[in-house]
N, C-alpha and C. Protein backbone atom coordinates (compact mmCIF):
# COMPACT_ATOMS: atom_id res chain seq x y z
N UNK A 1 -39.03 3.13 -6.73
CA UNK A 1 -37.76 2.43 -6.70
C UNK A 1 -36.92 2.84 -7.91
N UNK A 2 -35.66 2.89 -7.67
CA UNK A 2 -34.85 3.54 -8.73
C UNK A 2 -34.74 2.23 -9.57
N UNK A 3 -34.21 2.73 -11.15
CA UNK A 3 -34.30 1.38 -12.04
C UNK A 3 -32.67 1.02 -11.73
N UNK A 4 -32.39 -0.40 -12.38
CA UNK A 4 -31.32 -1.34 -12.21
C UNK A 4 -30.27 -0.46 -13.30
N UNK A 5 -29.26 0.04 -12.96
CA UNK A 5 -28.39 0.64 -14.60
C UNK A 5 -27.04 -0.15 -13.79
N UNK A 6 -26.23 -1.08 -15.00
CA UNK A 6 -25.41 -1.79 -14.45
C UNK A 6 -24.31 -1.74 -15.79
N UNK A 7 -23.01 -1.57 -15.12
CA UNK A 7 -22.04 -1.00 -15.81
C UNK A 7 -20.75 -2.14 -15.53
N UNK A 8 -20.46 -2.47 -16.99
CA UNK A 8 -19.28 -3.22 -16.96
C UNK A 8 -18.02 -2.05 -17.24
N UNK A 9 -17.23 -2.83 -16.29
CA UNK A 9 -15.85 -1.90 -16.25
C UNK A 9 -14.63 -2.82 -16.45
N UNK A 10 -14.17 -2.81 -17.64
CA UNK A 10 -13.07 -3.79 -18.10
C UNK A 10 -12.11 -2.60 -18.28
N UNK A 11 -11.10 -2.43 -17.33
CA UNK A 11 -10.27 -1.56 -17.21
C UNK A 11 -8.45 -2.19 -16.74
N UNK A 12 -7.79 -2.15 -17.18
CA UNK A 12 -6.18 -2.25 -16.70
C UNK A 12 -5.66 -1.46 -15.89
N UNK A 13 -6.03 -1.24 -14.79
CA UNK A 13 -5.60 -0.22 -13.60
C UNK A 13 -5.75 -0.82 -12.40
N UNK A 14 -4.75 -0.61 -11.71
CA UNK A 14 -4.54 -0.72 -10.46
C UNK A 14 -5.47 -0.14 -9.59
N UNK A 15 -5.79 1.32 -9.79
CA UNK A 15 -6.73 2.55 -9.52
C UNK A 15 -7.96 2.34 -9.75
N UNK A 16 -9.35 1.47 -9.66
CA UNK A 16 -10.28 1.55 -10.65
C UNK A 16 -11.66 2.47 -9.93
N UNK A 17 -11.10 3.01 -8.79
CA UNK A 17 -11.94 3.89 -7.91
C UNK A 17 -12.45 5.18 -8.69
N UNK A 18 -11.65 6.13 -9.53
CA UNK A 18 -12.05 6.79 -10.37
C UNK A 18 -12.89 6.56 -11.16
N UNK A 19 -12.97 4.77 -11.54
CA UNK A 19 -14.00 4.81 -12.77
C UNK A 19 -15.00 4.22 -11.84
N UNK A 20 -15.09 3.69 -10.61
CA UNK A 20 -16.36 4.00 -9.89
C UNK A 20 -16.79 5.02 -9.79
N UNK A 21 -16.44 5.88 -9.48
CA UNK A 21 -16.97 7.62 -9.04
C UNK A 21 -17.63 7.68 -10.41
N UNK A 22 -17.51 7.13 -11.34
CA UNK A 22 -17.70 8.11 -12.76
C UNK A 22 -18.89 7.20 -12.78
N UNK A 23 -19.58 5.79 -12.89
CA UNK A 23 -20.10 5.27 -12.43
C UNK A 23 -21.20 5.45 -11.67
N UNK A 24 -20.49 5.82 -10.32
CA UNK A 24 -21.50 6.25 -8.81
C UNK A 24 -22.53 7.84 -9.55
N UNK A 25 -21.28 8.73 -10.38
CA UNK A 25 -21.95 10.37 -10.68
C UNK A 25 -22.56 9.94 -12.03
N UNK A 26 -22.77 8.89 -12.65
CA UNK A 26 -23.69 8.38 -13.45
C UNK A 26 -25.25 8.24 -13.43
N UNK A 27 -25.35 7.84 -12.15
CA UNK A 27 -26.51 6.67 -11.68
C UNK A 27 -26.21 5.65 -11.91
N UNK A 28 -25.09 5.00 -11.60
CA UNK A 28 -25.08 3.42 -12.34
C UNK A 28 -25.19 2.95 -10.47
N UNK A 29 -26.57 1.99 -10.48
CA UNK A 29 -26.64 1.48 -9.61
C UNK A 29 -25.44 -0.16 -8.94
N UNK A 30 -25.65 -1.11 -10.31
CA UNK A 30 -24.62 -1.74 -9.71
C UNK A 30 -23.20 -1.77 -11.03
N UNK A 31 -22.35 -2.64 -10.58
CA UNK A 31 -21.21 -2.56 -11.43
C UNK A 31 -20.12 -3.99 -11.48
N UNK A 32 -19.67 -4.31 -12.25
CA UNK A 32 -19.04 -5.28 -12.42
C UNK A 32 -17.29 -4.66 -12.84
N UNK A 33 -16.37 -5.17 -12.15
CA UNK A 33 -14.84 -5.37 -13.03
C UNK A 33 -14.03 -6.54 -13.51
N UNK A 34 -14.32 -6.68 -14.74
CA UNK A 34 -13.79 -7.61 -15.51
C UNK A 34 -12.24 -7.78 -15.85
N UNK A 35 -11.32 -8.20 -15.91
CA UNK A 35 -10.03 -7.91 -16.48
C UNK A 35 -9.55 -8.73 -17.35
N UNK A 36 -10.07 -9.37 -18.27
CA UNK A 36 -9.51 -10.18 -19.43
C UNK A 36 -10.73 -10.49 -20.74
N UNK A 37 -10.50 -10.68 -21.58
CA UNK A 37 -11.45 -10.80 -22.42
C UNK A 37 -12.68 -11.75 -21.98
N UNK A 38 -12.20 -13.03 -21.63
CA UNK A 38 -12.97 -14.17 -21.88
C UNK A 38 -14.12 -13.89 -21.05
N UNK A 39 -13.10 -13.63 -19.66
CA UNK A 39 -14.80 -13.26 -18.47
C UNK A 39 -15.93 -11.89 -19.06
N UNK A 40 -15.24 -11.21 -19.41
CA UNK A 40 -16.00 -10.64 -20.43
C UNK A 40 -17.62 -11.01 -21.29
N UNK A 41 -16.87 -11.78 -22.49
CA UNK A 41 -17.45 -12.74 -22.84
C UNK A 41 -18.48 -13.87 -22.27
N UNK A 42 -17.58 -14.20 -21.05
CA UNK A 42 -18.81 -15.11 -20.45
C UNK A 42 -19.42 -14.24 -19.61
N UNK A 43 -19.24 -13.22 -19.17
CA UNK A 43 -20.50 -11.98 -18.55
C UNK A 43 -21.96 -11.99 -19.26
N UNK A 44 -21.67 -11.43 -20.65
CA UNK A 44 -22.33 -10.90 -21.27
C UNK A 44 -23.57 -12.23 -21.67
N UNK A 45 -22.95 -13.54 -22.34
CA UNK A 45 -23.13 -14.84 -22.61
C UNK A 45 -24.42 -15.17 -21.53
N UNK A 46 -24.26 -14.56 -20.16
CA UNK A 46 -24.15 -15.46 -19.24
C UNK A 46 -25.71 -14.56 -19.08
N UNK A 47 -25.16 -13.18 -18.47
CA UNK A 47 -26.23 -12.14 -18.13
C UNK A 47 -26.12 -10.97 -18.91
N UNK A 48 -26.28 -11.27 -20.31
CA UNK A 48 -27.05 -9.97 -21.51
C UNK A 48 -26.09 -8.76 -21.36
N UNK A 49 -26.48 -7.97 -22.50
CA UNK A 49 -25.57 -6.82 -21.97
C UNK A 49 -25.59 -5.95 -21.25
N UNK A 50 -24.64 -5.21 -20.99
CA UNK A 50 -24.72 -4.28 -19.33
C UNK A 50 -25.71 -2.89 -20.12
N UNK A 51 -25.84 -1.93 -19.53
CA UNK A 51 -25.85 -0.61 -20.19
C UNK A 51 -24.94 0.51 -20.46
N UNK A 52 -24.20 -0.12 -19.35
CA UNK A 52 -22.76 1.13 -19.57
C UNK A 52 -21.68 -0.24 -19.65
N UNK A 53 -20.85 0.42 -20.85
CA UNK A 53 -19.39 -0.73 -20.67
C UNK A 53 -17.96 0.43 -20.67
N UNK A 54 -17.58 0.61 -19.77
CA UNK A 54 -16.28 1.55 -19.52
C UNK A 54 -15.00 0.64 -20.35
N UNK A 55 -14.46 0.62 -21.03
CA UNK A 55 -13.50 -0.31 -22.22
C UNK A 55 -12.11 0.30 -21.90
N UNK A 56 -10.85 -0.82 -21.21
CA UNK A 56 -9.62 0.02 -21.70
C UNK A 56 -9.02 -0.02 -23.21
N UNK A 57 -8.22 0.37 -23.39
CA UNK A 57 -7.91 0.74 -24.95
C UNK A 57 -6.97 -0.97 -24.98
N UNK A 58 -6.67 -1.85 -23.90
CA UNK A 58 -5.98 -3.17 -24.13
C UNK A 58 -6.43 -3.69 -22.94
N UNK A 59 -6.65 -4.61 -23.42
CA UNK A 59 -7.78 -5.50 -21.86
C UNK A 59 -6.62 -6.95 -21.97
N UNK A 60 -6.17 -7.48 -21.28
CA UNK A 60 -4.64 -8.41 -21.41
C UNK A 60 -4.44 -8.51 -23.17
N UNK A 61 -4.08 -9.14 -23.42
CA UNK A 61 -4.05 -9.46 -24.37
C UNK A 61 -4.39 -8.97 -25.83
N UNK A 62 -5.64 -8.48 -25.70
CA UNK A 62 -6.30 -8.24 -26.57
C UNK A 62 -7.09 -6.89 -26.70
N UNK A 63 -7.24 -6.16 -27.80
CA UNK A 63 -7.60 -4.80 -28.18
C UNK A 63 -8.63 -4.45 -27.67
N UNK A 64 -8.84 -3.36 -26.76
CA UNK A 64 -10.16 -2.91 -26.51
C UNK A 64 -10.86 -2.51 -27.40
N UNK A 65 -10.41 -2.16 -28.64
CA UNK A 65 -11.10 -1.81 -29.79
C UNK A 65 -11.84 -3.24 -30.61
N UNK A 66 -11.12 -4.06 -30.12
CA UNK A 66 -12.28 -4.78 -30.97
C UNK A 66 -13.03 -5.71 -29.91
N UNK A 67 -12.85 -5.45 -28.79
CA UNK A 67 -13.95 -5.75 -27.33
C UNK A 67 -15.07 -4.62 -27.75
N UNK A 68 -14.52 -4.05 -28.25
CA UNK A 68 -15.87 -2.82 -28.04
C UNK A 68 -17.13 -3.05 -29.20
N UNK A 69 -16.68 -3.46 -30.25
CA UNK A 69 -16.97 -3.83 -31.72
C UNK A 69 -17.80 -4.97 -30.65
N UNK A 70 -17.61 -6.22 -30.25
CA UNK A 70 -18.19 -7.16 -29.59
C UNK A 70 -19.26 -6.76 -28.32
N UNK A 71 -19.13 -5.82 -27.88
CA UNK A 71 -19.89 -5.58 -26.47
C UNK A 71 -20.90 -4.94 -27.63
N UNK A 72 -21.04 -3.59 -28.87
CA UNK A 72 -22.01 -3.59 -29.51
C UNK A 72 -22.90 -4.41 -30.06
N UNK A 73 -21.96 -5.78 -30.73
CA UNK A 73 -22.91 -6.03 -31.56
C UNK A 73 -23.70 -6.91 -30.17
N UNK A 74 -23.40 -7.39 -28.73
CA UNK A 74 -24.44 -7.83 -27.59
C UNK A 74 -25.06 -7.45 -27.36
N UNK A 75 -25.24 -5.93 -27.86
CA UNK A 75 -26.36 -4.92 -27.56
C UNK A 75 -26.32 -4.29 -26.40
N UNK A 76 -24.72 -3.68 -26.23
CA UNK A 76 -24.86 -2.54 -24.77
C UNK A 76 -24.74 -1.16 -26.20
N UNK A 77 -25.24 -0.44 -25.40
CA UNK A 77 -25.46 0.87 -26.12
C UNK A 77 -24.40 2.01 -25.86
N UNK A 78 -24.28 2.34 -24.72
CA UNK A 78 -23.40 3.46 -23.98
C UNK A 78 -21.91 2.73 -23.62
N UNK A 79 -21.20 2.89 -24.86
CA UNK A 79 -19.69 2.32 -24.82
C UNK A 79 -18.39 3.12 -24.33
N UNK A 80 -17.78 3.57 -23.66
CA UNK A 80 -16.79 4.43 -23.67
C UNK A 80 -15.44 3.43 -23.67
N UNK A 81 -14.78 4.53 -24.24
CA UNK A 81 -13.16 3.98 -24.34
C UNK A 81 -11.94 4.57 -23.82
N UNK A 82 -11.45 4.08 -22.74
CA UNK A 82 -10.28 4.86 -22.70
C UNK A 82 -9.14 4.26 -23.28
N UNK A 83 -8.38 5.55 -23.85
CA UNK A 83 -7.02 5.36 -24.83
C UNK A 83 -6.27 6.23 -24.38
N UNK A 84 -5.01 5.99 -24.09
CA UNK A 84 -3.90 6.73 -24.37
C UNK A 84 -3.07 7.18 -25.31
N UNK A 85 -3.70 6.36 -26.33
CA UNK A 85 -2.96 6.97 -28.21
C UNK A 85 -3.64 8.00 -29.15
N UNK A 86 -3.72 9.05 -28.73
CA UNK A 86 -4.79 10.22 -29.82
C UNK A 86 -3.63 10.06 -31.43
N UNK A 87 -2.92 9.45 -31.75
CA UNK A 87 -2.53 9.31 -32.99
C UNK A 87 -3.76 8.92 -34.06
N UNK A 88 -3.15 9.30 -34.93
CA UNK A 88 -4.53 9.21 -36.11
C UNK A 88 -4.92 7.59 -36.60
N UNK A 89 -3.80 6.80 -36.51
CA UNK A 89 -4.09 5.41 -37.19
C UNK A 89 -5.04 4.88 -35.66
N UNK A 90 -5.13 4.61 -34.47
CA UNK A 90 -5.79 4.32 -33.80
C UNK A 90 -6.75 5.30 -33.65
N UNK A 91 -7.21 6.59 -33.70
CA UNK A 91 -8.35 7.11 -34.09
C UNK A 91 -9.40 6.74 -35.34
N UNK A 92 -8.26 6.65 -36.56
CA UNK A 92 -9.35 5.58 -37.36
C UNK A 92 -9.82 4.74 -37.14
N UNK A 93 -8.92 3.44 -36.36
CA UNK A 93 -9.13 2.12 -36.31
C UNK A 93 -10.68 2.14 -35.48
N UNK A 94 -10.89 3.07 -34.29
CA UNK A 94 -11.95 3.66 -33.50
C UNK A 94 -13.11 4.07 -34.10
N UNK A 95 -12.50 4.40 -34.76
CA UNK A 95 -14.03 5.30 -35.67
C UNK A 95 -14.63 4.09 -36.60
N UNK A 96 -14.01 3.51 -37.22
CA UNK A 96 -14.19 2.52 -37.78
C UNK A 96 -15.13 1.59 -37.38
N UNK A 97 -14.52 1.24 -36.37
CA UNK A 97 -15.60 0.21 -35.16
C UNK A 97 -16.99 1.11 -34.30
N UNK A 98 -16.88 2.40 -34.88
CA UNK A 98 -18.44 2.98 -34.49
C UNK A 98 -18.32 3.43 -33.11
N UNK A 99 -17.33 3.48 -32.51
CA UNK A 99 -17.29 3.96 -30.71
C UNK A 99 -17.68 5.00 -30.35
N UNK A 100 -18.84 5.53 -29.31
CA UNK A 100 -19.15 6.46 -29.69
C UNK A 100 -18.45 7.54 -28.66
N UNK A 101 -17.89 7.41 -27.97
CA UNK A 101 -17.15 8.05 -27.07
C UNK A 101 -15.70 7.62 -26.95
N UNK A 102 -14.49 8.44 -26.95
CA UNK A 102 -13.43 7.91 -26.39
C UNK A 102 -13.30 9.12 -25.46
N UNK A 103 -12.32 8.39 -24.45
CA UNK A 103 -11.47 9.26 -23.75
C UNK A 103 -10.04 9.22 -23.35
N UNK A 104 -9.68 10.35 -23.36
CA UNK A 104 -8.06 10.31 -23.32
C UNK A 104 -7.96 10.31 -21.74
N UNK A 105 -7.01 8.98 -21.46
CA UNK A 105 -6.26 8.35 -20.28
C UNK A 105 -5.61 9.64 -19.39
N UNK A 106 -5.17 10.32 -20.10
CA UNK A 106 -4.52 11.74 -19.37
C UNK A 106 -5.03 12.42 -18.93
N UNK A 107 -6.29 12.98 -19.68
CA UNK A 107 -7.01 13.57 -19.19
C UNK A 107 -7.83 13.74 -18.25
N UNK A 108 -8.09 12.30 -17.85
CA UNK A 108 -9.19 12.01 -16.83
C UNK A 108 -8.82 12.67 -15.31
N UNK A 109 -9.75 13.57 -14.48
CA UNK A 109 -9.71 14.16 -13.55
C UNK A 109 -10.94 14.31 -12.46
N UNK A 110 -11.14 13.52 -11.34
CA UNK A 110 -12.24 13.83 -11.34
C UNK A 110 -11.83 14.50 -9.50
N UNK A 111 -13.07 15.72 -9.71
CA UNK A 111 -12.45 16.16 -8.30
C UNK A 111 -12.92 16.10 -7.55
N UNK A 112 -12.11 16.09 -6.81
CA UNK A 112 -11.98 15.74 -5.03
C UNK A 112 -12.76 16.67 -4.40
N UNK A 113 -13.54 16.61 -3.30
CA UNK A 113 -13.75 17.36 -2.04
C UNK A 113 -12.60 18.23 -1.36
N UNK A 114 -11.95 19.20 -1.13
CA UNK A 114 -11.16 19.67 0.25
C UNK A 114 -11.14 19.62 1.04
N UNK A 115 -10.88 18.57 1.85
CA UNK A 115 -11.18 18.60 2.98
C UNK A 115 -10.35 19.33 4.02
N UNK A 116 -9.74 20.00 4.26
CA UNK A 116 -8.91 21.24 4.38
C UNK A 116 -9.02 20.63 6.14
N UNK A 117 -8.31 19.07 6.07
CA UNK A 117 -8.13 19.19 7.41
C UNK A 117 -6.58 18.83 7.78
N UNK A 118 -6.41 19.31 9.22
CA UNK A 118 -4.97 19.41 9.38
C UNK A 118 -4.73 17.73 9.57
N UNK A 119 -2.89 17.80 9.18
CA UNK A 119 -1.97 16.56 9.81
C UNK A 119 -2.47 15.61 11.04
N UNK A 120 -2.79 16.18 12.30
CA UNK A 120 -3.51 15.28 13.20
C UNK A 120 -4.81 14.96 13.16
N UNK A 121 -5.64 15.66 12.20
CA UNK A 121 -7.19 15.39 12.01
C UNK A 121 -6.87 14.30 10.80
N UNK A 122 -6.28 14.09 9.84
CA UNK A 122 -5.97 13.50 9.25
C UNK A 122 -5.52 11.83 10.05
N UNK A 123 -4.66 12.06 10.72
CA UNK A 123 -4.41 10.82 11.70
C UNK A 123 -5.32 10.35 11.80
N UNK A 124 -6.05 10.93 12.86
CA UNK A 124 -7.36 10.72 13.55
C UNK A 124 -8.34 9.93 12.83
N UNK A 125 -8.27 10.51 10.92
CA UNK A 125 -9.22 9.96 10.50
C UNK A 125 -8.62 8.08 10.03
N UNK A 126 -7.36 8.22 9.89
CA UNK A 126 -6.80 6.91 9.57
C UNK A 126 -6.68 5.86 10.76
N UNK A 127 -6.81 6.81 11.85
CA UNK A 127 -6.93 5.72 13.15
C UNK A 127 -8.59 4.94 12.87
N UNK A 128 -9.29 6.03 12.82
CA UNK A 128 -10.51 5.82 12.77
C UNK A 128 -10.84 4.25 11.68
N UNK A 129 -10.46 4.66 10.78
CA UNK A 129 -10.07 3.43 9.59
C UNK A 129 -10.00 2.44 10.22
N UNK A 130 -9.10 1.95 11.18
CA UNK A 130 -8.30 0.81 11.42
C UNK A 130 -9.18 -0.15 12.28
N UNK A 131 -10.44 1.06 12.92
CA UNK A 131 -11.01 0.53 14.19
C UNK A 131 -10.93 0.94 15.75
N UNK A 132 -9.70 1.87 15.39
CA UNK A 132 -9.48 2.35 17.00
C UNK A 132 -10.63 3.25 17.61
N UNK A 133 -10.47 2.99 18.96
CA UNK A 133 -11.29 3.44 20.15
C UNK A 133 -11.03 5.35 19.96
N UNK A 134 -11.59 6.11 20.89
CA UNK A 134 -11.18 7.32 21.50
C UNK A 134 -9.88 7.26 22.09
N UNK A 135 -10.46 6.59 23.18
CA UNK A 135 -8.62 6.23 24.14
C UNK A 135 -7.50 5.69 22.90
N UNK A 136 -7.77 4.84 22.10
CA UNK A 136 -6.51 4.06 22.11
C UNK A 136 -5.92 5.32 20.32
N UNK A 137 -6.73 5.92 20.36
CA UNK A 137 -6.48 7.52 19.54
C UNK A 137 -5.40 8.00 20.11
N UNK A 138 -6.19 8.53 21.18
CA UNK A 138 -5.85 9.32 22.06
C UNK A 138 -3.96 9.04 22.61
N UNK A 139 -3.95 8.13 22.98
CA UNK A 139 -2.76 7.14 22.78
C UNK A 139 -1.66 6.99 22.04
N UNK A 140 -2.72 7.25 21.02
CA UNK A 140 -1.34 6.96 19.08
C UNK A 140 -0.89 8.75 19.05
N UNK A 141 -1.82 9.37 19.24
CA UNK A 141 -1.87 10.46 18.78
C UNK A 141 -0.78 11.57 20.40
N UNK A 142 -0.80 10.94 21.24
CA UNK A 142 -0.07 11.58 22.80
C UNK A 142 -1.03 12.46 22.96
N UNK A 143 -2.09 12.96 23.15
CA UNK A 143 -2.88 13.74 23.16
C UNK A 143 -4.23 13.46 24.26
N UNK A 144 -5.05 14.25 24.82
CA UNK A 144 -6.03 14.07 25.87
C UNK A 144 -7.03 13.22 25.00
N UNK A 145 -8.02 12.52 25.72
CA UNK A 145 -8.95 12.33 25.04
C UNK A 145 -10.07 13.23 24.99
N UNK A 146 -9.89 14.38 25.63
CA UNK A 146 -10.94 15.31 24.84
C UNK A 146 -10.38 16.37 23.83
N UNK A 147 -9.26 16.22 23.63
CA UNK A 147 -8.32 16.73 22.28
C UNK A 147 -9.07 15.98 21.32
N UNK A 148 -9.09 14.27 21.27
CA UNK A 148 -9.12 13.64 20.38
C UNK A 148 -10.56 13.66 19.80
N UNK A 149 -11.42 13.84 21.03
CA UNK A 149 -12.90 14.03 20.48
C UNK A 149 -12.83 15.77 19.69
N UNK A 150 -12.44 16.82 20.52
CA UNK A 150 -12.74 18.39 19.77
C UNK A 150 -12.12 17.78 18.33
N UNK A 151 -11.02 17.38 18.09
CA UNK A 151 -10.43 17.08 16.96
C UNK A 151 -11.27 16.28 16.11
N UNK A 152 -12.11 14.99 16.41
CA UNK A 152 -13.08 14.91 15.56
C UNK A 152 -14.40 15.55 15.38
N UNK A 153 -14.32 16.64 16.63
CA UNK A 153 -15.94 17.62 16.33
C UNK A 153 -15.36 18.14 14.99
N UNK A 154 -13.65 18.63 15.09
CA UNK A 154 -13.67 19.74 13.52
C UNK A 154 -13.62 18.53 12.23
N UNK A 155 -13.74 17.61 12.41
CA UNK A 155 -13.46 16.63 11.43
C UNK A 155 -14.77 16.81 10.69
N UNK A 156 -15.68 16.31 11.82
CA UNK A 156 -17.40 16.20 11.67
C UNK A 156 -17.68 17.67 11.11
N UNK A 157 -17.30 18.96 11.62
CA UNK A 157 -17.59 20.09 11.09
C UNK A 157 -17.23 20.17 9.01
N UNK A 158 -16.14 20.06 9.29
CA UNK A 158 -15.55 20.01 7.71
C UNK A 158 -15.87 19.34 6.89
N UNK A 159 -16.25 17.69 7.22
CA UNK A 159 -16.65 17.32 5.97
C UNK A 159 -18.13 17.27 5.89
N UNK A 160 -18.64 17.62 6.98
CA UNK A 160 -19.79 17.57 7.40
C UNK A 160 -20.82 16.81 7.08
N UNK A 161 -20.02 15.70 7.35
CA UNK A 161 -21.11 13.94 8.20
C UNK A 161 -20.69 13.81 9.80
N UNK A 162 -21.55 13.02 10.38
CA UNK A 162 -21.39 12.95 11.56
C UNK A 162 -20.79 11.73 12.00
N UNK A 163 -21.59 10.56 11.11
CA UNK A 163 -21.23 9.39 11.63
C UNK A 163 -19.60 8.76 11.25
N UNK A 164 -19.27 8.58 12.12
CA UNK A 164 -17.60 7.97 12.04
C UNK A 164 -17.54 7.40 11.30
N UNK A 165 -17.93 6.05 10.75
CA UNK A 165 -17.75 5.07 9.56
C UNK A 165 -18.20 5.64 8.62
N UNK A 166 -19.01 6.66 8.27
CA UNK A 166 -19.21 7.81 6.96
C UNK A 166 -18.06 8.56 6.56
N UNK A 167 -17.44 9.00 7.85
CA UNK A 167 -16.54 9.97 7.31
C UNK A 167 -15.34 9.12 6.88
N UNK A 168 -14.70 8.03 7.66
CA UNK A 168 -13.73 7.05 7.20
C UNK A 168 -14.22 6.82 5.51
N UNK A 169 -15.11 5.73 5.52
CA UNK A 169 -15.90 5.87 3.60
C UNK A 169 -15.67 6.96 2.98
N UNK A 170 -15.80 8.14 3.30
CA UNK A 170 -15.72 9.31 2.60
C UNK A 170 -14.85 9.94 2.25
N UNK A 171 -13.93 9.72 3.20
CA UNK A 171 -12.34 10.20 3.37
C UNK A 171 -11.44 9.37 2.30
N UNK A 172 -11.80 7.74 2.31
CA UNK A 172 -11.43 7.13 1.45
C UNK A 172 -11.51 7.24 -0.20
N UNK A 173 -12.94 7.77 -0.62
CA UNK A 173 -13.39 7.71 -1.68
C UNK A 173 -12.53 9.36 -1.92
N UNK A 174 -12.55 10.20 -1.00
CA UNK A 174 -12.10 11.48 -1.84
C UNK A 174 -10.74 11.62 -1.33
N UNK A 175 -9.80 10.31 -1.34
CA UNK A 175 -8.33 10.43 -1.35
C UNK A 175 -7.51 10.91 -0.05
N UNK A 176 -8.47 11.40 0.97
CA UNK A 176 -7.70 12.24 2.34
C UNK A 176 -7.29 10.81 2.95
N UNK A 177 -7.55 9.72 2.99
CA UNK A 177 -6.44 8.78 3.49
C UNK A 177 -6.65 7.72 2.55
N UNK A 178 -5.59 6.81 2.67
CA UNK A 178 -5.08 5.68 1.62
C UNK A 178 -4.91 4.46 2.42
């Protein structure tokens, strides 16, 4: 059985799917998102510290830099920080507090799959999303329903999973529909 690695993610983003992926290509089995100090606090209070804590550089209110100073001394080990200020007075203030990783907000990139499929395979896969049938595809799309199936054989070819609710999940996680 794989061991428990559980990762707090106190992040200010709308987006926080990227810092799952980073997470998921971790091994971090489960994961928590926090967005304000206190729950934070009562996380840790509540159930010890995580092993991974992903830190934004301002969590509402209050400095991720000195959340981070606090998630150490609870005893999580593997701290990262994201910042958007590489200026030197907040690089000290960082270093200061012992962080052992930062990362710059800009930088972050993590890549995608290609799924190098066309405009109506694309449809297809967002119909798929919603719940629709073959026929009622077939339908949205004006097209035969054995258009709509060859069209998901090349779907199934390209990203190459088979099962429909895999490839919808998959499609999602690597951005080909929203």
């Amino acid at each position: 059985m794989k061991p428990k690695i559980t990762a707090l993610i106190a992040i200010n983003s709308q987006d926080i799917s990227k810092y799952h992926l980073i997470c998921k290509n971790s091994g971090v089995t489960h994961w928590i998102n926090l967005i304000n100090s206190n729950q934070i606090r009562n996380h840790i209070r509540k159930n010890g510290p995580t092993q991974i804590c992903l830190v934004d550089e301002q969590i509402g209110t209050e400095s991720g830099i000195n959340l981070v100073q606090e998630l150490a001394n609870a005893g999580s080990e593997n701290i990262i920080l994201f910042s958007k200020k590489p200026d030197l007075v907040s690089l000290n203030q960082i270093l200061k507090k012992e962080i052992r990783a930062i990362v710059f907000k800009e930088k972050i990139t993590i890549p995608k799959k290609n799924w190098n499929i066309t405009k109506l395979e694309k449809t297809l896969v967002q119909d798929l999303s919603l719940g629709m049938s073959m026929q009622a595809i077939a339908l949205h799309l004006k097209i035969s329903v054995s258009t709509t199936k060859s069209l998901l054989r090349n779907v199934r070819k390209k990203s190459g999973i088979h099962d429909r609710s895999l490839i919808v999940a998959q499609a999602l996680r690597d951005g080909v529909i929203g």
